[in-house]
N, C-alpha and C. Protein backbone atom coordinates (compact mmCIF):
# COMPACT_ATOMS: atom_id res chain seq x y z
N UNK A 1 0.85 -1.18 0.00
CA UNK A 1 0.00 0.00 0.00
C UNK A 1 0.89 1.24 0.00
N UNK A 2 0.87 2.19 -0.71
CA UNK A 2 1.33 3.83 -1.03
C UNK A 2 0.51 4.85 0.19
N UNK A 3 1.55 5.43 0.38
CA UNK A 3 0.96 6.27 2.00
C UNK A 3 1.41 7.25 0.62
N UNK A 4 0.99 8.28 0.87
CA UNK A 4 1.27 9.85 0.59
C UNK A 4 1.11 10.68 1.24
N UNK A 5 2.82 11.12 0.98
CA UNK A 5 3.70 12.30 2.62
C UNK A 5 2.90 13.14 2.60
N UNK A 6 3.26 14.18 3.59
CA UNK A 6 2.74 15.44 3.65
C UNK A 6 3.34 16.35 2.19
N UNK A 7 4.10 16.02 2.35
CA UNK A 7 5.53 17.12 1.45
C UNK A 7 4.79 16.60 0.20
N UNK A 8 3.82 15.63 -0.41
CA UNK A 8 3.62 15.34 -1.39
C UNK A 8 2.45 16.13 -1.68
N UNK A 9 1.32 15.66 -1.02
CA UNK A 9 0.15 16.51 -0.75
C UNK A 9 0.46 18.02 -0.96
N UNK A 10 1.49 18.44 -0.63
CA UNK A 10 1.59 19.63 -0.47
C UNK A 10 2.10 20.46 -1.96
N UNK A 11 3.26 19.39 -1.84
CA UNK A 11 3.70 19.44 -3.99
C UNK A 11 2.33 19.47 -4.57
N UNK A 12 1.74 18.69 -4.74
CA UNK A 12 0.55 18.55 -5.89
C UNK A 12 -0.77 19.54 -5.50
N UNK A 13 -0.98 19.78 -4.12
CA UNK A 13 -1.85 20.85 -4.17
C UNK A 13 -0.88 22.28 -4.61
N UNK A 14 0.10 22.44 -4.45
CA UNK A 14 1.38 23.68 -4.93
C UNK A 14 1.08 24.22 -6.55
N UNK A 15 1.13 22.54 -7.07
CA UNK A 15 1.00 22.42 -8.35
C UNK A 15 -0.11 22.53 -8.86
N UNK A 16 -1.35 22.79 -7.85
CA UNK A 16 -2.97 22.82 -9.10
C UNK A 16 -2.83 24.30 -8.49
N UNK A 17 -2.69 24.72 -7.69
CA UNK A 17 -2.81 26.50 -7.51
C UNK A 17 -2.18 26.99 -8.16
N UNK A 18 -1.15 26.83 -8.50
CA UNK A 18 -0.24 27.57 -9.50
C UNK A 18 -1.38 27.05 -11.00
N UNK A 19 -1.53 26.33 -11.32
CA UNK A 19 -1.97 26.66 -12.33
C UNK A 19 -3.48 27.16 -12.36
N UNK A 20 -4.04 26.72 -11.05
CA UNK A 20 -5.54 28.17 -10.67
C UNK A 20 -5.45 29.10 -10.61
N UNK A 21 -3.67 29.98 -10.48
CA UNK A 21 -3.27 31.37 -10.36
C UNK A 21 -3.44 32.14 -12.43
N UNK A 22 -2.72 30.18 -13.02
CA UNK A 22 -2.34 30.81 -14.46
C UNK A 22 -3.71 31.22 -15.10
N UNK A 23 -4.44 30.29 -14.94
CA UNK A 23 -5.92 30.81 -15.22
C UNK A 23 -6.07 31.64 -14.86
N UNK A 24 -6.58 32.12 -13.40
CA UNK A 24 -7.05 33.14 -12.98
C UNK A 24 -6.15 34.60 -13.80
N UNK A 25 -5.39 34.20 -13.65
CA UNK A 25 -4.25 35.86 -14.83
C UNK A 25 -4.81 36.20 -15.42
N UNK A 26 -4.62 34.82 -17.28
CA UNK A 26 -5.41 35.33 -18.33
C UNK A 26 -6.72 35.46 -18.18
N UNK A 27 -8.05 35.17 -17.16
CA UNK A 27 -9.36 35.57 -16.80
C UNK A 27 -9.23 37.19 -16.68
N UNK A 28 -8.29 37.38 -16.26
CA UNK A 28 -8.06 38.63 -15.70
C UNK A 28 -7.53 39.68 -17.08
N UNK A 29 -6.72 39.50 -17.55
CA UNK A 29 -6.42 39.90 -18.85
C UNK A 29 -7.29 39.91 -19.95
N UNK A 30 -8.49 38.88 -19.87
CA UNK A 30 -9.05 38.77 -20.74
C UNK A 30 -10.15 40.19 -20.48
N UNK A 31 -10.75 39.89 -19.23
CA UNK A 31 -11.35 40.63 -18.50
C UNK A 31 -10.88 42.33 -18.70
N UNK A 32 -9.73 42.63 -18.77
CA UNK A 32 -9.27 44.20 -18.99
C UNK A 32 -9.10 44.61 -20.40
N UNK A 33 -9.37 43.10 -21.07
CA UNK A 33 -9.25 43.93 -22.80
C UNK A 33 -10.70 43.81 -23.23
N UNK A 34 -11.75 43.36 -22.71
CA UNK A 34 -13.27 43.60 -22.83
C UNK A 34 -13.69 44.74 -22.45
N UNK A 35 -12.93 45.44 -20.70
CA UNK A 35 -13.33 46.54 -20.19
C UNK A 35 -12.82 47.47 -21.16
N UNK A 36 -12.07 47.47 -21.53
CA UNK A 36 -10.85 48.68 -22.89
C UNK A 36 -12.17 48.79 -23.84
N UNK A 37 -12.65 47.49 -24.43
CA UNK A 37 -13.76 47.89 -25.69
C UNK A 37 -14.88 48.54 -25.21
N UNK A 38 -15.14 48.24 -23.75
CA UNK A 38 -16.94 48.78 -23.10
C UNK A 38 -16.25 50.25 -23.14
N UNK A 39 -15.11 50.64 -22.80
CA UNK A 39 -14.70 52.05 -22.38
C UNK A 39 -14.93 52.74 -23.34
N UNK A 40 -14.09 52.26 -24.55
CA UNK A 40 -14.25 52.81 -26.11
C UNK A 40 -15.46 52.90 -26.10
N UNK A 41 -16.19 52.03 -26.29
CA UNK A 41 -17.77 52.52 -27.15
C UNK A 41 -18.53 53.34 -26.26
N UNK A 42 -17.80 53.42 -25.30
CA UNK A 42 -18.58 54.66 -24.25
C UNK A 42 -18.51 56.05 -24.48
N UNK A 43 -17.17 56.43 -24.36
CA UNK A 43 -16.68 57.58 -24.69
C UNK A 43 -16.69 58.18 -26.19
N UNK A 44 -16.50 56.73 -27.08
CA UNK A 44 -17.19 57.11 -28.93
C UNK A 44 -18.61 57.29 -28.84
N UNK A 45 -19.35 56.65 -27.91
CA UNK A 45 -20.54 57.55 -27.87
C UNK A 45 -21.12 58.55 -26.83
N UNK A 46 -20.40 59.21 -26.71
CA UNK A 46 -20.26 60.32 -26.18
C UNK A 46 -20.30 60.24 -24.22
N UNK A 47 -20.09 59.54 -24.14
CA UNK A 47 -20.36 58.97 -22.48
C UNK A 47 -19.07 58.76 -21.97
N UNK A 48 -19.14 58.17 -20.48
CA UNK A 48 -17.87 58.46 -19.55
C UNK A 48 -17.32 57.16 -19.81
N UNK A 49 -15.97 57.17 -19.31
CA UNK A 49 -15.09 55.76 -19.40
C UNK A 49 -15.53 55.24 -18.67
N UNK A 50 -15.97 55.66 -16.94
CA UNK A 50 -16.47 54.77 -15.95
C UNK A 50 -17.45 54.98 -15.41
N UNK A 51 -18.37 54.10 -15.24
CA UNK A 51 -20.04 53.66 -15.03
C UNK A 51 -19.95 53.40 -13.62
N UNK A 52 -20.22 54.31 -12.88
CA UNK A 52 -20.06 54.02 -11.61
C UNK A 52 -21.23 53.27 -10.99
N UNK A 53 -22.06 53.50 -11.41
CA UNK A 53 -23.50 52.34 -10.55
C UNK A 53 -23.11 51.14 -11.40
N UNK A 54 -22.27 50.84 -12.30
CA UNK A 54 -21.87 49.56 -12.78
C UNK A 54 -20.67 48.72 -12.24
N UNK A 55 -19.71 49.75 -11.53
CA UNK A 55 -18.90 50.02 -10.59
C UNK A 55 -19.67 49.05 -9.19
N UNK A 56 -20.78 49.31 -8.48
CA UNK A 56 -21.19 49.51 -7.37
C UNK A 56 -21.83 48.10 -7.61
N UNK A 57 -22.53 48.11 -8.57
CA UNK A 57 -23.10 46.16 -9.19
C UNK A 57 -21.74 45.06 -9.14
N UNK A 58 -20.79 45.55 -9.43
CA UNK A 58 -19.53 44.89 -9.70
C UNK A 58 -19.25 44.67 -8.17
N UNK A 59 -18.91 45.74 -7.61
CA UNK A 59 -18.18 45.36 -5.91
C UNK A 59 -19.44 44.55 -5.13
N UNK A 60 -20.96 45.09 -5.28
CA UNK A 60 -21.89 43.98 -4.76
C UNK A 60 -21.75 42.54 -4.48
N UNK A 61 -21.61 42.29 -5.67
CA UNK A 61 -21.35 40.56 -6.45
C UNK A 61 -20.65 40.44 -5.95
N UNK A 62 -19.07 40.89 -6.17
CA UNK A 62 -18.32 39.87 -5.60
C UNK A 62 -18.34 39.98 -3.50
N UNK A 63 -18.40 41.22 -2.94
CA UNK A 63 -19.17 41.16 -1.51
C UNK A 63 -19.91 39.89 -1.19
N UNK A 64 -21.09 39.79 -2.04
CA UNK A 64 -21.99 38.80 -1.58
C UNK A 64 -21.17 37.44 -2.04
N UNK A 65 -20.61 37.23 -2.55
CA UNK A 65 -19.88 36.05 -3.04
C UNK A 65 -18.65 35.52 -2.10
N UNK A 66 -17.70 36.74 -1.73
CA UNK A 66 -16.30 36.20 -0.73
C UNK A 66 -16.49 37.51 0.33
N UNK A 67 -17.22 37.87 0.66
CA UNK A 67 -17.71 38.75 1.92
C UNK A 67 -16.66 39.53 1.99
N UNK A 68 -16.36 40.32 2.97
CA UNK A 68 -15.68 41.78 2.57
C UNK A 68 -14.35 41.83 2.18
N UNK A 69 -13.66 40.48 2.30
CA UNK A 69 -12.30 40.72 1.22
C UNK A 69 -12.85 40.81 -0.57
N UNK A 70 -13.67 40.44 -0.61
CA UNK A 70 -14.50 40.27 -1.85
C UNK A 70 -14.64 41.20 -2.29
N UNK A 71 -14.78 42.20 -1.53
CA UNK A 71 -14.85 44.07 -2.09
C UNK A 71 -13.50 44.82 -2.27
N UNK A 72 -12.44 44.18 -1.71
CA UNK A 72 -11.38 44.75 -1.72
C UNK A 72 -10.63 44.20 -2.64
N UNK A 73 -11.23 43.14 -3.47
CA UNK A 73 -10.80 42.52 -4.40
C UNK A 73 -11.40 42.63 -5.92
N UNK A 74 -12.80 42.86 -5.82
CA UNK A 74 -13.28 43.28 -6.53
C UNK A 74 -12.66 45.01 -7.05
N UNK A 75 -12.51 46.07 -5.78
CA UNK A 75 -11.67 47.08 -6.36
C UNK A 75 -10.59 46.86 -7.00
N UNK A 76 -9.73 45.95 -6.67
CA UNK A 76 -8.69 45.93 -7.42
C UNK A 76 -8.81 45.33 -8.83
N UNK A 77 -9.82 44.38 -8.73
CA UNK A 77 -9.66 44.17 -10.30
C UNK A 77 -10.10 45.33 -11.30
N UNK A 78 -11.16 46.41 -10.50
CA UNK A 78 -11.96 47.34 -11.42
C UNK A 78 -10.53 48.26 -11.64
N UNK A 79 -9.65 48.50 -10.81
CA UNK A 79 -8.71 49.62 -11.06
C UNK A 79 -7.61 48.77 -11.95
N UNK A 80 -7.91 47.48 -12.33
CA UNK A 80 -6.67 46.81 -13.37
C UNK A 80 -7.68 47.08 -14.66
N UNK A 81 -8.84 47.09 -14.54
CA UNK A 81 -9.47 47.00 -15.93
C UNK A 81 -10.24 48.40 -16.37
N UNK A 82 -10.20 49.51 -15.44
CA UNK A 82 -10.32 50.84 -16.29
C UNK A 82 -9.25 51.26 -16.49
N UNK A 83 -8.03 51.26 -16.00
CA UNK A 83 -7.10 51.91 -16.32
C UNK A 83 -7.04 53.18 -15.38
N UNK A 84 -5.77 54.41 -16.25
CA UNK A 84 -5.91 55.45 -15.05
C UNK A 84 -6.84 56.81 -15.40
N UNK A 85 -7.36 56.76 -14.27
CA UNK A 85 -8.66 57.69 -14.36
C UNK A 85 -8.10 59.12 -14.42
């Protein structure tokens, strides 16, 4: 019978987060070149780069989802995907 160490468990969970981090990146990248096109067609039609009650829907969700680090996380992704204001 195969026991599996700690140090192993620990390798192979090491090894699926790192690649839940690589995903999560390009989600994230993907995510800031969609916000770039919503911005454009905002401001080409005559409107602001940032939608702030869309802003406030955005930090909601993720709040109700991972509770108040969830908001502090959610800001950070909104300030990777408008850019600088």
């Amino acid at each position: 019978m195969t026991t599996v160490t700690a140090e192993q468990t620990i390798a192979d969970a090491r090894e699926r987060i790192d690649a839940l981090d690589d995903r999560i990146i390009g989600l994230i990248q993907e995510r800031m070149a969609v916000s770039t096109v919503v911005q454009e067609a905002r401001i080409a039609s005559g409107g602001r780069r940032v939608n702030l009650s869309r802003e406030m829907e955005i930090l909601g969700r993720y709040r109700e989802a991972l509770g108040k680090p969830g908001t502090a996380l959610a800001m950070t992704l909104l300030e990777l995907c408008r850019g600088r204001i």
